[in-house]
PDB file of N, CA and C in Angstrom:
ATOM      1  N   UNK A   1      -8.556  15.842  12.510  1.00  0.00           N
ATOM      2  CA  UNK A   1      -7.982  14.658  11.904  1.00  0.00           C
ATOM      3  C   UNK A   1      -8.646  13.429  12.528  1.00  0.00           C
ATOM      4  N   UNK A   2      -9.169  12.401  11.594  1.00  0.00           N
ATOM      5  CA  UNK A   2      -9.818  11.997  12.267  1.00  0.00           C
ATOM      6  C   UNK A   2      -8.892   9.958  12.317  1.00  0.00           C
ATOM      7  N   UNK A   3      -9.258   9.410  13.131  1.00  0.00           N
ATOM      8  CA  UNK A   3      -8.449   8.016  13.333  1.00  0.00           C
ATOM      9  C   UNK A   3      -7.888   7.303  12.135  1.00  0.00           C
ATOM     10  N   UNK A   4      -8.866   6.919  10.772  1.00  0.00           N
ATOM     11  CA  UNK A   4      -8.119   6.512   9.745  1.00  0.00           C
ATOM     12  C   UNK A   4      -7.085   7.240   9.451  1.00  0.00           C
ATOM     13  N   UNK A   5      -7.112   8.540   9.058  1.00  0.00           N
ATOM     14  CA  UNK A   5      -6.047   9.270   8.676  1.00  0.00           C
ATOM     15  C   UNK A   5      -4.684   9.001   9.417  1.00  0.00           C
ATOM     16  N   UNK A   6      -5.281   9.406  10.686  1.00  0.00           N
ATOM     17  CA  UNK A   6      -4.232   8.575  11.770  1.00  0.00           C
ATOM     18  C   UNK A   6      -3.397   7.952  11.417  1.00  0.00           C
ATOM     19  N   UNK A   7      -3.976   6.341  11.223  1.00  0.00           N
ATOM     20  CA  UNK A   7      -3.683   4.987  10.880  1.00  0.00           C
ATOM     21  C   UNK A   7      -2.647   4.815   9.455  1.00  0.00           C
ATOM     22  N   UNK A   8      -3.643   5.976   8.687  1.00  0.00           N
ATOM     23  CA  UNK A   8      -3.014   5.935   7.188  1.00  0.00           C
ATOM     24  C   UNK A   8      -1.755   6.375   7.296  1.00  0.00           C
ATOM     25  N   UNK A   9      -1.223   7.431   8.001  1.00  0.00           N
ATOM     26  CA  UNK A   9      -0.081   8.025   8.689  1.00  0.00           C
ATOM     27  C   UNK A   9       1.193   6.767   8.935  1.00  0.00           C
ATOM     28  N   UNK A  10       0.752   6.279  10.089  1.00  0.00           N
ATOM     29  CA  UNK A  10       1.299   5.206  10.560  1.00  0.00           C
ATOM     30  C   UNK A  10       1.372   4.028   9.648  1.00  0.00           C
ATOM     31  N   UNK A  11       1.076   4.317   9.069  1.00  0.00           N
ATOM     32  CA  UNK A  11       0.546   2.416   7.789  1.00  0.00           C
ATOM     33  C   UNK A  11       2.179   3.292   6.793  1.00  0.00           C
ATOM     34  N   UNK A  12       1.838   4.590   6.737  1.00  0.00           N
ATOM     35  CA  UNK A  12       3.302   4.909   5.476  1.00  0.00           C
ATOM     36  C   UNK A  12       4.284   4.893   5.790  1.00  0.00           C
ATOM     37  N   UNK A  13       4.586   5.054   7.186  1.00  0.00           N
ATOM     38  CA  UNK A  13       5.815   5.286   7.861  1.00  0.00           C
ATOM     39  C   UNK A  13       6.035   3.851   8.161  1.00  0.00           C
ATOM     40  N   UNK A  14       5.178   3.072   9.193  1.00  0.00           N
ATOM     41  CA  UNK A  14       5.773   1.425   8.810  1.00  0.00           C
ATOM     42  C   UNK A  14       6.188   0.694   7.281  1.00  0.00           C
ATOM     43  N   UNK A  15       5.442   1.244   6.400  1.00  0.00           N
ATOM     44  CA  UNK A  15       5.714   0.961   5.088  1.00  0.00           C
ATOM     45  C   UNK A  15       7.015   1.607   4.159  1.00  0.00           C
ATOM     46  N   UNK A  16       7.694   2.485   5.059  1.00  0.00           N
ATOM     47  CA  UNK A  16       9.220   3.083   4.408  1.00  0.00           C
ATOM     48  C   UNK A  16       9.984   2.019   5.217  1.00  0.00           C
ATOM     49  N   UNK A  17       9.490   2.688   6.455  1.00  0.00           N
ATOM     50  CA  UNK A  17      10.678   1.507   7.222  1.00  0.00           C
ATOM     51  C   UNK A  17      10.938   0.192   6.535  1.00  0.00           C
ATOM     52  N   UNK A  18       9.835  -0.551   6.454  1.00  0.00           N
ATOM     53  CA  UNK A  18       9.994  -1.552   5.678  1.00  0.00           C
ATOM     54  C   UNK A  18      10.540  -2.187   4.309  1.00  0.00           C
ATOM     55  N   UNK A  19      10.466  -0.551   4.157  1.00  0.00           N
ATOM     56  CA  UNK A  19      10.862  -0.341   2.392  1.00  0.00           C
ATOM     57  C   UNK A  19      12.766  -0.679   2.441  1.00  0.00           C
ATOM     58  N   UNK A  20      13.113   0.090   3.383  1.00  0.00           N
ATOM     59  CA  UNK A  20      14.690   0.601   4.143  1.00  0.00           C
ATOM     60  C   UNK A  20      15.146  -0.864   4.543  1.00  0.00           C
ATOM     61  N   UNK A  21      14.656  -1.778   5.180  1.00  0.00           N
ATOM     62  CA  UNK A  21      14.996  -2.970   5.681  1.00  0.00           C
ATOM     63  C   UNK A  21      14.667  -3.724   4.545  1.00  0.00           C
ATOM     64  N   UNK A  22      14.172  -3.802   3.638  1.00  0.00           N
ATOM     65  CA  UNK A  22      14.383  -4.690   2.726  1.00  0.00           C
ATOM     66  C   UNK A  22      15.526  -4.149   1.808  1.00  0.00           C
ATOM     67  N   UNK A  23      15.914  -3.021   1.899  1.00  0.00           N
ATOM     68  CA  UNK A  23      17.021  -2.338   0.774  1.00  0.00           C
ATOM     69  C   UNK A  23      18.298  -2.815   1.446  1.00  0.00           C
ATOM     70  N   UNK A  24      18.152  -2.587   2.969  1.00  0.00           N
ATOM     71  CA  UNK A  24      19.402  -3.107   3.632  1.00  0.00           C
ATOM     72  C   UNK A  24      19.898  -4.640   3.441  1.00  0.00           C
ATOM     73  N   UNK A  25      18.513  -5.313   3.352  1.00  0.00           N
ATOM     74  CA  UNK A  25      19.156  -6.803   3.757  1.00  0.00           C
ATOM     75  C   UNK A  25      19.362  -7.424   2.484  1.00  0.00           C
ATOM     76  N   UNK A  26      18.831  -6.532   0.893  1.00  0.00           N
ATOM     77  CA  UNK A  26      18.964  -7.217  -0.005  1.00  0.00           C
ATOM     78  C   UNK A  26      17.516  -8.086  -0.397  1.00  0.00           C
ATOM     79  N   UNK A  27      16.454  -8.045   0.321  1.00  0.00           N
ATOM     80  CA  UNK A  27      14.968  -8.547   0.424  1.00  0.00           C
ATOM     81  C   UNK A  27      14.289  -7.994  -0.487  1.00  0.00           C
ATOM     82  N   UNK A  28      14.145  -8.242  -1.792  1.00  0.00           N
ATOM     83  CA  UNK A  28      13.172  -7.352  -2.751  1.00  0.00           C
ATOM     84  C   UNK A  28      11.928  -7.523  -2.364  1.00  0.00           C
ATOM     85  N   UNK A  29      11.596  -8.667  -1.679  1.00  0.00           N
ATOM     86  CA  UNK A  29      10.016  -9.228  -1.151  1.00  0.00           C
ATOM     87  C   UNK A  29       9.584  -7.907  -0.431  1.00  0.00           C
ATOM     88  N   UNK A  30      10.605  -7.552   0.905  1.00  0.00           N
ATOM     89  CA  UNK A  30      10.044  -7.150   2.027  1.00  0.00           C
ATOM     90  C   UNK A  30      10.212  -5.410   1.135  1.00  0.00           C
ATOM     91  N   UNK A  31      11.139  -5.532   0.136  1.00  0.00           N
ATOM     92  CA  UNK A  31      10.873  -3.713  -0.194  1.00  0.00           C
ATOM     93  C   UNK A  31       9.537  -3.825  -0.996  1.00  0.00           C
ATOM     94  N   UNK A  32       9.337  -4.328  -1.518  1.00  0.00           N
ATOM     95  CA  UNK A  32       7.974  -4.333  -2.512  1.00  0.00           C
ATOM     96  C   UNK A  32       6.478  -4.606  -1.227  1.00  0.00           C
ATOM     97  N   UNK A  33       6.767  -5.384  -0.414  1.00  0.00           N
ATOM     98  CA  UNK A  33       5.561  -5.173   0.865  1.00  0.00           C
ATOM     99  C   UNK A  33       5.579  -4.118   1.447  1.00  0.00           C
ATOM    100  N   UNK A  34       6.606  -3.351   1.412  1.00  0.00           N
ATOM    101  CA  UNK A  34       6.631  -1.885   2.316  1.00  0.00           C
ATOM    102  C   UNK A  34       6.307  -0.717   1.196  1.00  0.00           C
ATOM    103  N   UNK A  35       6.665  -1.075  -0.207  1.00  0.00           N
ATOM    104  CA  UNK A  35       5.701   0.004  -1.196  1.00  0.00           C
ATOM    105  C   UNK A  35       4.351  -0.715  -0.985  1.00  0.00           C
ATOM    106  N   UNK A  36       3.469  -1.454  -1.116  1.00  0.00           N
ATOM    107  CA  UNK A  36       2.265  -1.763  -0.660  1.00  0.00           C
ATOM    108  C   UNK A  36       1.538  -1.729   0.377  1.00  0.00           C
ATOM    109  N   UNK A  37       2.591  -1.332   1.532  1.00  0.00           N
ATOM    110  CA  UNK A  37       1.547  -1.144   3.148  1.00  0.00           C
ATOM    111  C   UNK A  37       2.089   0.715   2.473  1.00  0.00           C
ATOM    112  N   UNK A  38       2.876   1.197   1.877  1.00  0.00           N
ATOM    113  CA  UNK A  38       2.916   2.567   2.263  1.00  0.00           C
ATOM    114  C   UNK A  38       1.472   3.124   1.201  1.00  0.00           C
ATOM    115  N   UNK A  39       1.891   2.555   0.498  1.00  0.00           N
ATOM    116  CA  UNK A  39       0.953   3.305  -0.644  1.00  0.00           C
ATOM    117  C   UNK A  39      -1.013   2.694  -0.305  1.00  0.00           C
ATOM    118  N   UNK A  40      -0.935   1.761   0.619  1.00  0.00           N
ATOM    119  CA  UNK A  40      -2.089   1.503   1.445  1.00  0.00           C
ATOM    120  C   UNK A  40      -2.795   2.607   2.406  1.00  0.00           C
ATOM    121  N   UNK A  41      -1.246   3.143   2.696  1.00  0.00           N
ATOM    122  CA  UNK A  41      -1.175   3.740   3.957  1.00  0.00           C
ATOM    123  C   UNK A  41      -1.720   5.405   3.229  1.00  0.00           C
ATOM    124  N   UNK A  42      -1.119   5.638   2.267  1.00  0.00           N
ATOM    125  CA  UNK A  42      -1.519   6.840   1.609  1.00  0.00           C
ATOM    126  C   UNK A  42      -2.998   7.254   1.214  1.00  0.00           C
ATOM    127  N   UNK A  43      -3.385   6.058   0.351  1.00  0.00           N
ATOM    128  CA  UNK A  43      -4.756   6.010   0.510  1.00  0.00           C
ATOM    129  C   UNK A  43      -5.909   6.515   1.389  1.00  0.00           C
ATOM    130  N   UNK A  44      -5.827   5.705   2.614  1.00  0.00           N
ATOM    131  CA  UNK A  44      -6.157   5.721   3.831  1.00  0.00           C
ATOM    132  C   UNK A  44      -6.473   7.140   3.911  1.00  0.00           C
ATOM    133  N   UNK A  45      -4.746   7.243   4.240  1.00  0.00           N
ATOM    134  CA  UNK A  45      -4.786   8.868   4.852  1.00  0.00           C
ATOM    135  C   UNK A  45      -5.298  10.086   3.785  1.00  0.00           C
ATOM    136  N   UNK A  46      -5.483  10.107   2.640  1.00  0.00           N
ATOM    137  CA  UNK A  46      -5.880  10.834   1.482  1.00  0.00           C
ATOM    138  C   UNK A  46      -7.730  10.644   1.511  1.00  0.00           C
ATOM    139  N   UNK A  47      -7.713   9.941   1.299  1.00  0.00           N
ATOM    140  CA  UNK A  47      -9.365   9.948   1.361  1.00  0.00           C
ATOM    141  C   UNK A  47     -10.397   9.583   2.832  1.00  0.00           C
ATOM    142  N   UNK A  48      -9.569   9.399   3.993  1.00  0.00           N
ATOM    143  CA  UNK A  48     -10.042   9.529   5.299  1.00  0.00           C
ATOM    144  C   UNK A  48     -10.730   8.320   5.121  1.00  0.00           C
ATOM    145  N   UNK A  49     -10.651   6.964   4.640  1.00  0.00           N
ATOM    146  CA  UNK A  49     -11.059   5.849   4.889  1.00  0.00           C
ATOM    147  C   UNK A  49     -10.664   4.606   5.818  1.00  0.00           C
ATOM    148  N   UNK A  50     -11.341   3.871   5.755  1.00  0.00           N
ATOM    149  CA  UNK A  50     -10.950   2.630   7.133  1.00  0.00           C
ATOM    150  C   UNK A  50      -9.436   1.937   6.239  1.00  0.00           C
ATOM    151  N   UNK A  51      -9.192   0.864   7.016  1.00  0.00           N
ATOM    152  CA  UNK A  51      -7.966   0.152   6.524  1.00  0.00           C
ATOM    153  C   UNK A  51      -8.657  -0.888   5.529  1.00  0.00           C
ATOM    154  N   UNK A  52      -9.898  -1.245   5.808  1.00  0.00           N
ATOM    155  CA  UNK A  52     -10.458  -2.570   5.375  1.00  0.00           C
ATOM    156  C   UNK A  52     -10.870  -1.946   3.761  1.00  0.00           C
ATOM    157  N   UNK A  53     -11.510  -0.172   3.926  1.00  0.00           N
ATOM    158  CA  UNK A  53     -11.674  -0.118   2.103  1.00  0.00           C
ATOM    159  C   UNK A  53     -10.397   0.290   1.230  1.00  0.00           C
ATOM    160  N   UNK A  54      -8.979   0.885   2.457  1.00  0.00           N
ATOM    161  CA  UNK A  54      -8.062   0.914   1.580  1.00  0.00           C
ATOM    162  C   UNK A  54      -7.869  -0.207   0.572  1.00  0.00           C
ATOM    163  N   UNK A  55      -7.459  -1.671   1.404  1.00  0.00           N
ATOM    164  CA  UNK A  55      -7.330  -2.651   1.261  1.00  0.00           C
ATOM    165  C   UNK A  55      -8.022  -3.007  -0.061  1.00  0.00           C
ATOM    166  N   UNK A  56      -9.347  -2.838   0.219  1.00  0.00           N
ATOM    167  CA  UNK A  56     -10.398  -3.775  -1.241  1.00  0.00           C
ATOM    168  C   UNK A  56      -9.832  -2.648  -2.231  1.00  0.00           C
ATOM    169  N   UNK A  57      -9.729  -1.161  -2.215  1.00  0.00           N
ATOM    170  CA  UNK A  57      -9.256  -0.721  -3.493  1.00  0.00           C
ATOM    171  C   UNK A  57      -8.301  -1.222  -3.849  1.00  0.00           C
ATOM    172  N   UNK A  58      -6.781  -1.194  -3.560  1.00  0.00           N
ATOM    173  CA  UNK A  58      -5.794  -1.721  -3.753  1.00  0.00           C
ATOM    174  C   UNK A  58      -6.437  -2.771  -4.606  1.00  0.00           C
ATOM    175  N   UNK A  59      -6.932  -3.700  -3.684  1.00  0.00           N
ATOM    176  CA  UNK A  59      -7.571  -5.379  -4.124  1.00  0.00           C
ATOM    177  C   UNK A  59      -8.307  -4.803  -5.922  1.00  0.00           C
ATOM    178  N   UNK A  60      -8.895  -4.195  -5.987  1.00  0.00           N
ATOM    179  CA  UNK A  60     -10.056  -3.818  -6.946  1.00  0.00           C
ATOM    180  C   UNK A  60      -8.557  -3.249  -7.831  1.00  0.00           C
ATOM    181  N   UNK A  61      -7.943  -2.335  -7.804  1.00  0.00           N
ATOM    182  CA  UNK A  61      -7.065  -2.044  -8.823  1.00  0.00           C
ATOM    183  C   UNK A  61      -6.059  -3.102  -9.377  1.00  0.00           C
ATOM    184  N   UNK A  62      -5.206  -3.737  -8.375  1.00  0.00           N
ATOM    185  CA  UNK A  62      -4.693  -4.890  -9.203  1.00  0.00           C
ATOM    186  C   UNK A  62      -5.411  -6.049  -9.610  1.00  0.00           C
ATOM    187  N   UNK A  63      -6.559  -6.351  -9.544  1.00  0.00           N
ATOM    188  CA  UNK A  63      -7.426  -6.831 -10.634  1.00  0.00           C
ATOM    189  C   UNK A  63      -7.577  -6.488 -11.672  1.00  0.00           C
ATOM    190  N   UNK A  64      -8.137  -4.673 -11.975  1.00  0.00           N
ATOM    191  CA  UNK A  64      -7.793  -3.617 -13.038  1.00  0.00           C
ATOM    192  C   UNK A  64      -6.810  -4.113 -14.079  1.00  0.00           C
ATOM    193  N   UNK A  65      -5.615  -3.823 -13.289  1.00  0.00           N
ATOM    194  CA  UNK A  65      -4.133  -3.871 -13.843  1.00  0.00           C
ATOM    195  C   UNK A  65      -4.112  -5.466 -14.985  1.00  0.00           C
ATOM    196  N   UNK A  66      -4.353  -6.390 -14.135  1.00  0.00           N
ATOM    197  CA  UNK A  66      -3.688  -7.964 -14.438  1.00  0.00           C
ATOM    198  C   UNK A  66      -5.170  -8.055 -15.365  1.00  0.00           C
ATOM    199  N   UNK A  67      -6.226  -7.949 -15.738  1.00  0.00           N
ATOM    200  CA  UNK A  67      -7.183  -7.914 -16.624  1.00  0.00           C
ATOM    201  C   UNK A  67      -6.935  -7.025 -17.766  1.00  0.00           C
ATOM    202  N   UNK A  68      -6.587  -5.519 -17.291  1.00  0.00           N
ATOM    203  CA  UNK A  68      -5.669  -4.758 -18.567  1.00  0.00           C
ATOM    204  C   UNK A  68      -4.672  -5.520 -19.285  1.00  0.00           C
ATOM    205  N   UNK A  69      -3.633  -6.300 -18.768  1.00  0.00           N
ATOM    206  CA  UNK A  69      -2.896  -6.472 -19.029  1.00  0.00           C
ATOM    207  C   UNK A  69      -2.707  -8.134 -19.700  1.00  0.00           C
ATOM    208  N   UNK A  70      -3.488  -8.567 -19.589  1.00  0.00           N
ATOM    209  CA  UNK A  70      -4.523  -9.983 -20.334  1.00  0.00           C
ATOM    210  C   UNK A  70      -4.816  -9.220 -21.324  1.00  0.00           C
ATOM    211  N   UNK A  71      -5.635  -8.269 -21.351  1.00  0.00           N
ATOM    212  CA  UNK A  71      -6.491  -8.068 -22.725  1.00  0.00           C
ATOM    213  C   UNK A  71      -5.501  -7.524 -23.789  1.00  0.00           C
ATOM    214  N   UNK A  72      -4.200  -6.924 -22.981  1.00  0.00           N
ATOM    215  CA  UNK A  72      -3.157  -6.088 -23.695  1.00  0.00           C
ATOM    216  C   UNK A  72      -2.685  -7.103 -25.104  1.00  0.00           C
ATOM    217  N   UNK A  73      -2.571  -8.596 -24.529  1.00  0.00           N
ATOM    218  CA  UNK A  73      -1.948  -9.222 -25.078  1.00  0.00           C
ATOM    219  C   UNK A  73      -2.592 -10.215 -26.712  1.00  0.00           C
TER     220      UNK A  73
END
């Protein structure tokens, strides 16, 4: 196993927690940042990459999305 994976590990589990503390306090912000560091975090750990190309995919897909979704209209 090598360190990203690691990281990606740790990036999902800070990213539930986060998910849990925003459910508790009523924070839709902080639950919707903790589905985005988890599902960062999945990435990561799924394809054994750094944090920095999780990141630009993420970045590169919701571009995808919000350009799909322009042209939808």
């Amino acid at each position: 196993m090598n360190w990203d994976r690691i990281e990606g590990n740790l990036k999902q589990l800070t990213g539930h927690a986060q998910q849990q503390w925003g459910k508790l306090t009523h924070d839709p912000l902080c639950v919707l940042a903790g589905q985005r560091d988890s599902l960062r975090g999945r990435i990561q750990e799924r394809l054994g990459i750094s944090r920095d190309d999780a990141r630009q995919q993420l970045n590169d897909l919701r571009k995808r999305i919000k350009a799909f979704n322009r042209a939808s209209y």
